[in-house]
N, C-alpha and C. Protein backbone atom coordinates (compact mmCIF):
# COMPACT_ATOMS: atom_id res chain seq x y z
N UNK A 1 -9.85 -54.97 -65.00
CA UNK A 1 -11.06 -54.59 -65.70
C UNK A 1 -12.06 -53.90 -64.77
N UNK A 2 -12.04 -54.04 -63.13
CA UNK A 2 -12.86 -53.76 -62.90
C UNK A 2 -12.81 -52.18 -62.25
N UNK A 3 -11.36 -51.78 -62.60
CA UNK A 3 -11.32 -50.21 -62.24
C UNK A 3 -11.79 -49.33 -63.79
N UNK A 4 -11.39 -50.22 -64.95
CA UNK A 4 -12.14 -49.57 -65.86
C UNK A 4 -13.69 -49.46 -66.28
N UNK A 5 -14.52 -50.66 -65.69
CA UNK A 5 -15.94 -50.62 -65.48
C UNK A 5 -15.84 -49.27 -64.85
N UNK A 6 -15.49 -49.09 -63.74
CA UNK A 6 -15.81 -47.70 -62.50
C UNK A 6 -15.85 -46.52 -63.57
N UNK A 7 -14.55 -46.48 -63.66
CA UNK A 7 -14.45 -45.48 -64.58
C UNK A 7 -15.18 -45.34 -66.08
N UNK A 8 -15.58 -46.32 -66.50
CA UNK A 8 -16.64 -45.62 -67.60
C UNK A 8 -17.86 -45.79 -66.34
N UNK A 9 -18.62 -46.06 -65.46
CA UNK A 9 -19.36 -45.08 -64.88
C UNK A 9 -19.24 -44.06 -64.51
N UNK A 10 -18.60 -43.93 -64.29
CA UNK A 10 -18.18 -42.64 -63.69
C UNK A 10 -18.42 -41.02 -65.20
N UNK A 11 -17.65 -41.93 -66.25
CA UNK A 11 -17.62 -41.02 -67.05
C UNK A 11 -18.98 -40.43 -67.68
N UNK A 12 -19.50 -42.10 -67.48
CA UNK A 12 -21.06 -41.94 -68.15
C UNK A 12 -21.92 -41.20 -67.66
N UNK A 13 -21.93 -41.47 -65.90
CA UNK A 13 -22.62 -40.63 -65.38
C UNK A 13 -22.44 -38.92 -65.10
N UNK A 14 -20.96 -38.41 -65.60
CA UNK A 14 -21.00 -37.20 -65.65
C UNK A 14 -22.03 -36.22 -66.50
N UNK A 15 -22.78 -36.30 -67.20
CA UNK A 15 -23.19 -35.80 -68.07
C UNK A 15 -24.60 -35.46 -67.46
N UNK A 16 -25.04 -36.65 -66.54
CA UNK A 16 -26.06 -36.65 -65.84
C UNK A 16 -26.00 -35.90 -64.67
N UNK A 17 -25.02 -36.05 -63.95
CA UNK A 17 -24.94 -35.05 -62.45
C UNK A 17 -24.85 -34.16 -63.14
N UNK A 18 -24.11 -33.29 -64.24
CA UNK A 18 -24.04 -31.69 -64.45
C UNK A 18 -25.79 -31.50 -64.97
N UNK A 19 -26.31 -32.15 -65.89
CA UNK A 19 -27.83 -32.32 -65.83
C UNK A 19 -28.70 -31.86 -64.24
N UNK A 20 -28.51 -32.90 -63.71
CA UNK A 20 -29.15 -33.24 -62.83
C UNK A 20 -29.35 -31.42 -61.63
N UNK A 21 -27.55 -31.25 -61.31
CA UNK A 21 -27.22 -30.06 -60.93
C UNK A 21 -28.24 -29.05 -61.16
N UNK A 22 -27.59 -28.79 -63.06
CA UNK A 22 -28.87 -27.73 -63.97
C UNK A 22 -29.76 -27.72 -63.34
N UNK A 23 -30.58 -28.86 -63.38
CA UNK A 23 -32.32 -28.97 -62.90
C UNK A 23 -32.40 -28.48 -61.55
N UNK A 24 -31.74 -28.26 -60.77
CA UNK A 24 -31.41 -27.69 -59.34
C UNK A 24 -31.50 -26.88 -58.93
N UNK A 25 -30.11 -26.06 -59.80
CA UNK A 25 -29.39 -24.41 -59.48
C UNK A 25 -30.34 -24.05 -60.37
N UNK A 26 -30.70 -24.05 -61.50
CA UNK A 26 -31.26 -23.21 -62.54
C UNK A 26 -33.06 -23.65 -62.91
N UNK A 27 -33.53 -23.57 -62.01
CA UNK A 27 -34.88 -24.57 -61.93
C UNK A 27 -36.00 -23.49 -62.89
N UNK A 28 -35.70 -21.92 -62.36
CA UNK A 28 -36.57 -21.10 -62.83
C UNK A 28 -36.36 -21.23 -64.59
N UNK A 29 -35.16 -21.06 -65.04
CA UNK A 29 -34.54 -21.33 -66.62
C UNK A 29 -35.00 -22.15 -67.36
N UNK A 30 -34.81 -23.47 -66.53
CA UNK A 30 -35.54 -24.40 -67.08
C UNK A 30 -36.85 -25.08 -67.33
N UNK A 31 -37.40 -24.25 -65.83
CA UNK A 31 -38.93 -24.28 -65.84
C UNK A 31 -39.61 -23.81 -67.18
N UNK A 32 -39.46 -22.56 -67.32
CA UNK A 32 -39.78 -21.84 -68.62
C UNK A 32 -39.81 -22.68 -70.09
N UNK A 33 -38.45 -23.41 -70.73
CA UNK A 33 -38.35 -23.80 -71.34
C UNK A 33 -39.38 -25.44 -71.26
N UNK A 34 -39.41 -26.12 -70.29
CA UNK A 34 -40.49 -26.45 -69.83
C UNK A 34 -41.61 -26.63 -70.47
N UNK A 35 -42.16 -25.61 -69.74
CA UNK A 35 -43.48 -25.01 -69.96
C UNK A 35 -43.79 -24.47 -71.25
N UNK A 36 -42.56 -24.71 -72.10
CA UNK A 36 -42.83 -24.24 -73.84
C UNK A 36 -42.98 -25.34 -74.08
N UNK A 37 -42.79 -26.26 -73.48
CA UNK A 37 -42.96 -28.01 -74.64
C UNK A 37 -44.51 -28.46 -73.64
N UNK A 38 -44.94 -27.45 -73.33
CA UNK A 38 -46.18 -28.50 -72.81
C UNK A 38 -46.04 -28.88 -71.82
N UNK A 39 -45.45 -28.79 -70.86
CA UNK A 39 -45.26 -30.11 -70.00
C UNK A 39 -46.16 -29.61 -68.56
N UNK A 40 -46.98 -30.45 -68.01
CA UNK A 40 -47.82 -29.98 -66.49
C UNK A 40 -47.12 -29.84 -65.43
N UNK A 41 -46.76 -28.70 -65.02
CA UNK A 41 -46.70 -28.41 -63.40
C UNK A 41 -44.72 -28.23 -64.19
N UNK A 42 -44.18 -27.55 -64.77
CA UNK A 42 -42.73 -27.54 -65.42
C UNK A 42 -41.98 -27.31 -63.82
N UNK A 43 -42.01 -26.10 -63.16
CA UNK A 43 -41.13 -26.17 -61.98
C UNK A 43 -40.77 -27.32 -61.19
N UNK A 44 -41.98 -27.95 -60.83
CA UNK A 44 -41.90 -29.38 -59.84
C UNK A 44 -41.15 -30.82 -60.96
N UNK A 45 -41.89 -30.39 -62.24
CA UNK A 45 -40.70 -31.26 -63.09
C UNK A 45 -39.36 -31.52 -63.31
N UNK A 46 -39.55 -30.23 -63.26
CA UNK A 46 -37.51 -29.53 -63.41
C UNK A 46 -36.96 -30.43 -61.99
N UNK A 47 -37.22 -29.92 -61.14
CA UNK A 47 -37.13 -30.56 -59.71
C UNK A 47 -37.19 -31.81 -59.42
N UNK A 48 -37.84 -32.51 -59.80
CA UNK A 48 -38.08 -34.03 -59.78
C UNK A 48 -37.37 -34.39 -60.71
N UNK A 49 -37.02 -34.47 -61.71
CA UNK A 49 -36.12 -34.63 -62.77
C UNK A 49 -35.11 -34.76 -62.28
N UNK A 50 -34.27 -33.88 -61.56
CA UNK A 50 -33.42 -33.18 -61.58
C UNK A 50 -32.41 -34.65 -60.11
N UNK A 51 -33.51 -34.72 -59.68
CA UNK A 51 -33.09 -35.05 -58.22
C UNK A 51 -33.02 -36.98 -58.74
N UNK A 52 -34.02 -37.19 -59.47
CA UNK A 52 -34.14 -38.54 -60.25
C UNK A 52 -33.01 -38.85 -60.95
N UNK A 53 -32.11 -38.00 -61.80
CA UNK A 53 -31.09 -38.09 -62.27
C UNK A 53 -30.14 -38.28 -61.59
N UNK A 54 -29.81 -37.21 -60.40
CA UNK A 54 -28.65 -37.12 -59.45
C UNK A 54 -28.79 -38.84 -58.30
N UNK A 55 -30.11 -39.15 -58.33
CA UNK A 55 -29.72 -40.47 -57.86
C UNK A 55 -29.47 -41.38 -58.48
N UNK A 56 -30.20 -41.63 -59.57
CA UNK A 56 -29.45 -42.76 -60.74
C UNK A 56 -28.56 -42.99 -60.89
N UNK A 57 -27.88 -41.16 -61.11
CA UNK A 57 -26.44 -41.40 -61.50
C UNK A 57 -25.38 -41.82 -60.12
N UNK A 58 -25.91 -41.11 -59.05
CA UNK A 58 -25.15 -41.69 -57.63
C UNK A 58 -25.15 -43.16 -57.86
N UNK A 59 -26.33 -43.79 -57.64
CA UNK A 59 -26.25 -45.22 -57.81
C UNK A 59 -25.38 -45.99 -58.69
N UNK A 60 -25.36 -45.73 -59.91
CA UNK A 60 -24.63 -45.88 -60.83
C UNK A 60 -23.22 -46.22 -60.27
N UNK A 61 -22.51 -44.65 -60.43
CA UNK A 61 -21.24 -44.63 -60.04
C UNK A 61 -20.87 -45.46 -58.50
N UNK A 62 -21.35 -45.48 -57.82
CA UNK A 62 -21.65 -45.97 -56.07
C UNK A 62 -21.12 -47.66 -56.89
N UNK A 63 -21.88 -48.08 -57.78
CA UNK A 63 -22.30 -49.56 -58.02
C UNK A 63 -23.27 -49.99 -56.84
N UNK A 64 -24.68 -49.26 -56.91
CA UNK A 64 -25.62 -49.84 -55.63
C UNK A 64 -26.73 -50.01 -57.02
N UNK A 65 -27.07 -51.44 -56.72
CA UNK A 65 -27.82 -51.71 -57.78
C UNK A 65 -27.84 -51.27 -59.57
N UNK A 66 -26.22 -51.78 -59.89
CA UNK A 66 -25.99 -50.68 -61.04
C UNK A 66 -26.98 -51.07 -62.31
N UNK A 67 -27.32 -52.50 -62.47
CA UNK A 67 -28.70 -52.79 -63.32
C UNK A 67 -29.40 -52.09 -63.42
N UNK A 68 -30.76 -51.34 -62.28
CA UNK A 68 -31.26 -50.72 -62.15
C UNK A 68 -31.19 -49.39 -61.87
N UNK A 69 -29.85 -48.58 -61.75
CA UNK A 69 -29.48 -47.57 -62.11
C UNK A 69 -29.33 -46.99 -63.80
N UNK A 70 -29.32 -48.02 -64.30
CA UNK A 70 -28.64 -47.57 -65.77
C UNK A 70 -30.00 -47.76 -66.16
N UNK A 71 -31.31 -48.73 -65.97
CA UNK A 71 -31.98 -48.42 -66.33
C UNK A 71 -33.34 -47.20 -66.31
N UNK A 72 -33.28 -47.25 -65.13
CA UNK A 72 -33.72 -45.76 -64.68
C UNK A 72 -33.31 -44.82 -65.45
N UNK A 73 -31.89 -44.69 -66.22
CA UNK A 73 -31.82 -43.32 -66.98
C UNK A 73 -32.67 -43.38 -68.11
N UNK A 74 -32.86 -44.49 -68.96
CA UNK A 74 -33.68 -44.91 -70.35
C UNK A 74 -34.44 -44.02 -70.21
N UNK A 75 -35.36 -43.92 -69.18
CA UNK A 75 -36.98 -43.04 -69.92
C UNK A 75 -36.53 -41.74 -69.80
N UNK A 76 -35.75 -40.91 -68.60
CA UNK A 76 -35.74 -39.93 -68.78
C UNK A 76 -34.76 -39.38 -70.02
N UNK A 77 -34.25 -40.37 -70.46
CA UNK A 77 -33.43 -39.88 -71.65
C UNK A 77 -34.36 -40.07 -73.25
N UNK A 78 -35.10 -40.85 -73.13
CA UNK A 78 -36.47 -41.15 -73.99
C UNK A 78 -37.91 -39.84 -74.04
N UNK A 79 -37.52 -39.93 -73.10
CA UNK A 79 -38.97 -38.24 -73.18
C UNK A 79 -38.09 -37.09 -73.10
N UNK A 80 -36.64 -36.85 -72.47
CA UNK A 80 -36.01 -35.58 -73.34
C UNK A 80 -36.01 -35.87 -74.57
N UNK A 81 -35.86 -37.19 -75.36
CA UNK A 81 -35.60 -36.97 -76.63
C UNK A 81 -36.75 -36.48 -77.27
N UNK A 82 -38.19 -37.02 -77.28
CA UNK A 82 -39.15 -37.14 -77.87
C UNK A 82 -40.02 -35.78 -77.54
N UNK A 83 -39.66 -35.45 -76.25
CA UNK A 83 -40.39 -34.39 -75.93
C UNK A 83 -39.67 -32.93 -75.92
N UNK A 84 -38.83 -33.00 -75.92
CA UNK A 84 -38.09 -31.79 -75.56
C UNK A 84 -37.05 -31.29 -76.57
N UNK A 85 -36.33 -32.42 -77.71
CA UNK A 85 -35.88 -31.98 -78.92
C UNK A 85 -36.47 -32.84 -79.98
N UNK A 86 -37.71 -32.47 -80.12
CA UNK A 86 -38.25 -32.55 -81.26
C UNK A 86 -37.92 -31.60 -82.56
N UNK A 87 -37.05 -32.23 -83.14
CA UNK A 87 -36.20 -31.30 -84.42
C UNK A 87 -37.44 -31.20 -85.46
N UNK A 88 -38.24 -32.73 -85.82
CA UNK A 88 -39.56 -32.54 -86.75
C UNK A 88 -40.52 -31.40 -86.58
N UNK A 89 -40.38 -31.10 -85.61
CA UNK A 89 -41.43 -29.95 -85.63
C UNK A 89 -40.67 -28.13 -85.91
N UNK A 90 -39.55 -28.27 -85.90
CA UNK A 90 -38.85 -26.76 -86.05
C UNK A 90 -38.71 -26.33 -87.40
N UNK A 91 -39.36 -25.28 -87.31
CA UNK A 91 -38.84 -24.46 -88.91
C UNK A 91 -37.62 -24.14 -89.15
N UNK A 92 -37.04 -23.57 -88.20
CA UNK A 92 -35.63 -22.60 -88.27
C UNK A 92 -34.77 -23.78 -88.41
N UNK A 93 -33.91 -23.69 -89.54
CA UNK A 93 -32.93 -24.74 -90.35
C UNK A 93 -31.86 -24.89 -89.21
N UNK A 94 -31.08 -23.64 -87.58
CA UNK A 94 -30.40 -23.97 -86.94
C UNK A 94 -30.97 -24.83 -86.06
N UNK A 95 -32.35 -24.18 -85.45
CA UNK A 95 -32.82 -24.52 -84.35
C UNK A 95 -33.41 -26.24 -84.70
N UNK A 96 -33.34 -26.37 -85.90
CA UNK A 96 -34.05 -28.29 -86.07
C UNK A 96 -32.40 -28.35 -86.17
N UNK A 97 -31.36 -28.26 -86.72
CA UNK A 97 -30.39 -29.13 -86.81
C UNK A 97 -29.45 -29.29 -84.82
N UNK A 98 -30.04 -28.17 -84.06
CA UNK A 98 -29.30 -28.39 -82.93
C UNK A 98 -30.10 -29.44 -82.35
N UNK A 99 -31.45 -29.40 -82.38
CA UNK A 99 -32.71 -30.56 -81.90
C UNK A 99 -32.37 -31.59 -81.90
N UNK A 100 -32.25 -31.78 -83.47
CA UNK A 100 -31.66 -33.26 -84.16
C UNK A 100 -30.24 -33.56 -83.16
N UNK A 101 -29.53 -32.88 -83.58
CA UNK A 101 -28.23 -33.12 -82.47
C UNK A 101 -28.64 -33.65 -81.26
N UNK A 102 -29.12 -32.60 -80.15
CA UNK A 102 -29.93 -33.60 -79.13
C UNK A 102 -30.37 -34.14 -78.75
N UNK A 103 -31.05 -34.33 -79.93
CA UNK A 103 -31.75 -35.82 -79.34
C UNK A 103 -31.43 -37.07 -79.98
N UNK A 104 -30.33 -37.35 -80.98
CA UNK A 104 -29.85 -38.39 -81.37
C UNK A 104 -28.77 -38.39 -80.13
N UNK A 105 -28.27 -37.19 -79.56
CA UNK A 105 -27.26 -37.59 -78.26
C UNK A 105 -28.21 -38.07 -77.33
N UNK A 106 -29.30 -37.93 -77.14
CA UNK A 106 -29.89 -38.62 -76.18
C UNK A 106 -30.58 -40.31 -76.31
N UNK A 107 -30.58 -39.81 -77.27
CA UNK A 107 -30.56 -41.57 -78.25
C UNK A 107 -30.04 -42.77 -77.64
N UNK A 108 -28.68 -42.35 -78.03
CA UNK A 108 -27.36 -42.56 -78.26
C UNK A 108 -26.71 -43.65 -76.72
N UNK A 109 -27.14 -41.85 -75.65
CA UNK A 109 -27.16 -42.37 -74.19
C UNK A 109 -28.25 -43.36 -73.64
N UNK A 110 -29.12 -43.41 -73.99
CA UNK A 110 -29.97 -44.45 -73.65
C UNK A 110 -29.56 -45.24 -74.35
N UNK A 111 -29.07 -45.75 -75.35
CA UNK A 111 -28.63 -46.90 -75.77
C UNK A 111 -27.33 -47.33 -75.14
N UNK A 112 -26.48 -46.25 -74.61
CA UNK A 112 -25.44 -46.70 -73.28
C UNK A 112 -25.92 -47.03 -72.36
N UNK A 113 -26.83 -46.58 -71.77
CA UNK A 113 -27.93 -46.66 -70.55
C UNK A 113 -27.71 -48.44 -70.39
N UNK A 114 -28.90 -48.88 -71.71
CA UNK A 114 -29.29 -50.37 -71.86
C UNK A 114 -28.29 -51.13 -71.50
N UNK A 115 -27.03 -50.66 -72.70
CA UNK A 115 -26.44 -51.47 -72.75
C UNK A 115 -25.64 -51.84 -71.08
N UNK A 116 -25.47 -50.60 -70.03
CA UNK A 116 -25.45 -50.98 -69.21
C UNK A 116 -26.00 -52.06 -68.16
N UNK A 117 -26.97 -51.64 -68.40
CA UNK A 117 -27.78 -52.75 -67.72
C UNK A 117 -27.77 -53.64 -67.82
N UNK A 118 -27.44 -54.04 -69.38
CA UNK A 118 -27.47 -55.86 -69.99
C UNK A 118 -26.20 -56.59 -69.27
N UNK A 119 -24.86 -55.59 -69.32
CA UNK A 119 -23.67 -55.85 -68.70
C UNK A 119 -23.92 -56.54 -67.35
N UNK A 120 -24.43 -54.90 -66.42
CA UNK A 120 -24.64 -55.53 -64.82
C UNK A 120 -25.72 -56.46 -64.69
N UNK A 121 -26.73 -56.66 -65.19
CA UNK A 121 -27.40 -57.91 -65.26
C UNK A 121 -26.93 -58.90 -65.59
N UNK A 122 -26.34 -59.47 -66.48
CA UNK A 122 -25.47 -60.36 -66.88
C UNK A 122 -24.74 -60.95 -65.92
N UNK A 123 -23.41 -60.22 -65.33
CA UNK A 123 -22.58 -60.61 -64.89
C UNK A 123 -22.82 -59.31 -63.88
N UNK A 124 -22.49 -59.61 -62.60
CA UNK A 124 -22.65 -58.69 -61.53
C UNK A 124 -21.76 -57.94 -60.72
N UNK A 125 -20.66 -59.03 -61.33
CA UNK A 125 -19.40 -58.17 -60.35
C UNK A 125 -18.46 -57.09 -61.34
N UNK A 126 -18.86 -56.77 -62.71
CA UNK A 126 -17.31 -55.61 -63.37
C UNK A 126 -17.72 -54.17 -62.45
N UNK A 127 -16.72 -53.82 -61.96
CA UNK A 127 -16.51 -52.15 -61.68
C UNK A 127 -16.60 -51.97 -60.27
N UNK A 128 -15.87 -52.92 -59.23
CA UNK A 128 -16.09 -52.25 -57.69
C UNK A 128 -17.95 -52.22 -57.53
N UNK A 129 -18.60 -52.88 -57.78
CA UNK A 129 -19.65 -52.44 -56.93
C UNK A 129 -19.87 -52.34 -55.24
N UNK A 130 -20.74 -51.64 -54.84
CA UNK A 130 -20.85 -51.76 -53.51
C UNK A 130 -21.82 -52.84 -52.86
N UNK A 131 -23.09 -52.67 -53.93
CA UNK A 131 -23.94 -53.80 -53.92
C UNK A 131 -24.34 -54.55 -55.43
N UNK A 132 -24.61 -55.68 -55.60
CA UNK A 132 -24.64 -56.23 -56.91
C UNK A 132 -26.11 -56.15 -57.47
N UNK A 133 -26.43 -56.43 -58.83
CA UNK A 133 -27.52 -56.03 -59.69
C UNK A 133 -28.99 -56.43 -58.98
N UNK A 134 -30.10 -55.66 -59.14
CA UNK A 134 -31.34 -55.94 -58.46
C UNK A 134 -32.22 -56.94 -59.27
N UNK A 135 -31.49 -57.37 -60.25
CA UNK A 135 -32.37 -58.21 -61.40
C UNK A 135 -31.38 -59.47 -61.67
């Protein structure tokens, strides 16, 4: 069981390093889009974001404090949802139904997120960790 813990981190956290990457390589792209939802100072966001993710998810997969790795993803997966695919506010019948899509996938992952956490909190040793839960 505990090479399959690894491996659904591992899997889970893919989604986040290619994220995380994005926010990286493509900072100007995303800045922009950004800066259409409002957001203060979008470049240094993109950036901080970006780098916040890529350690979570290191941690994560690593198993270094995986409790508090999985929870760390919650908010940033909570304000992409709320802030960034807001489908309620779109007129265009594609552009609200791709919203909606995203952000019930981001939903979705924060509710993997949790449920991570409840796991490695719980019980401390499934999946090779390197170090065990901070809670």
């Amino acid at each position: 069981m505990d090479v399959i813990a690894l491996i659904a981190r591992i899997v889970f956290s893919a989604i986040f390093i290619g994220a995380g990457i994005g926010h990286l390589t493509a900072t100007q792209a995303m800045s922009g889009y950004a800066a259409s939802k409002k957001l203060p100072q979008p470049t240094l966001m993109v950036q901080i974001s970006g780098v916040y993710v890529l350690v979570a998810s290191a941690l994560l997969i690593l198993g270094i404090w995986p409790d508090l790795a999985a929870l760390a993803l919650v908010p940033f997966l909570l304000v992409t949802a709320f802030v960034f695919h807001d489908f309620w506010k779109q007129s265009d019948p594609m552009a609200k139904q791709n919203e909606q899509q995203q952000f019930s996938k981001d939903l979705s992952l924060a509710g993997g997120a949790l449920a991570l956490f409840v796991l490695y909190a719980a019980d401390p040793h499934p999946g090779l960790n390197l170090v065990g839960p901070l809670f």
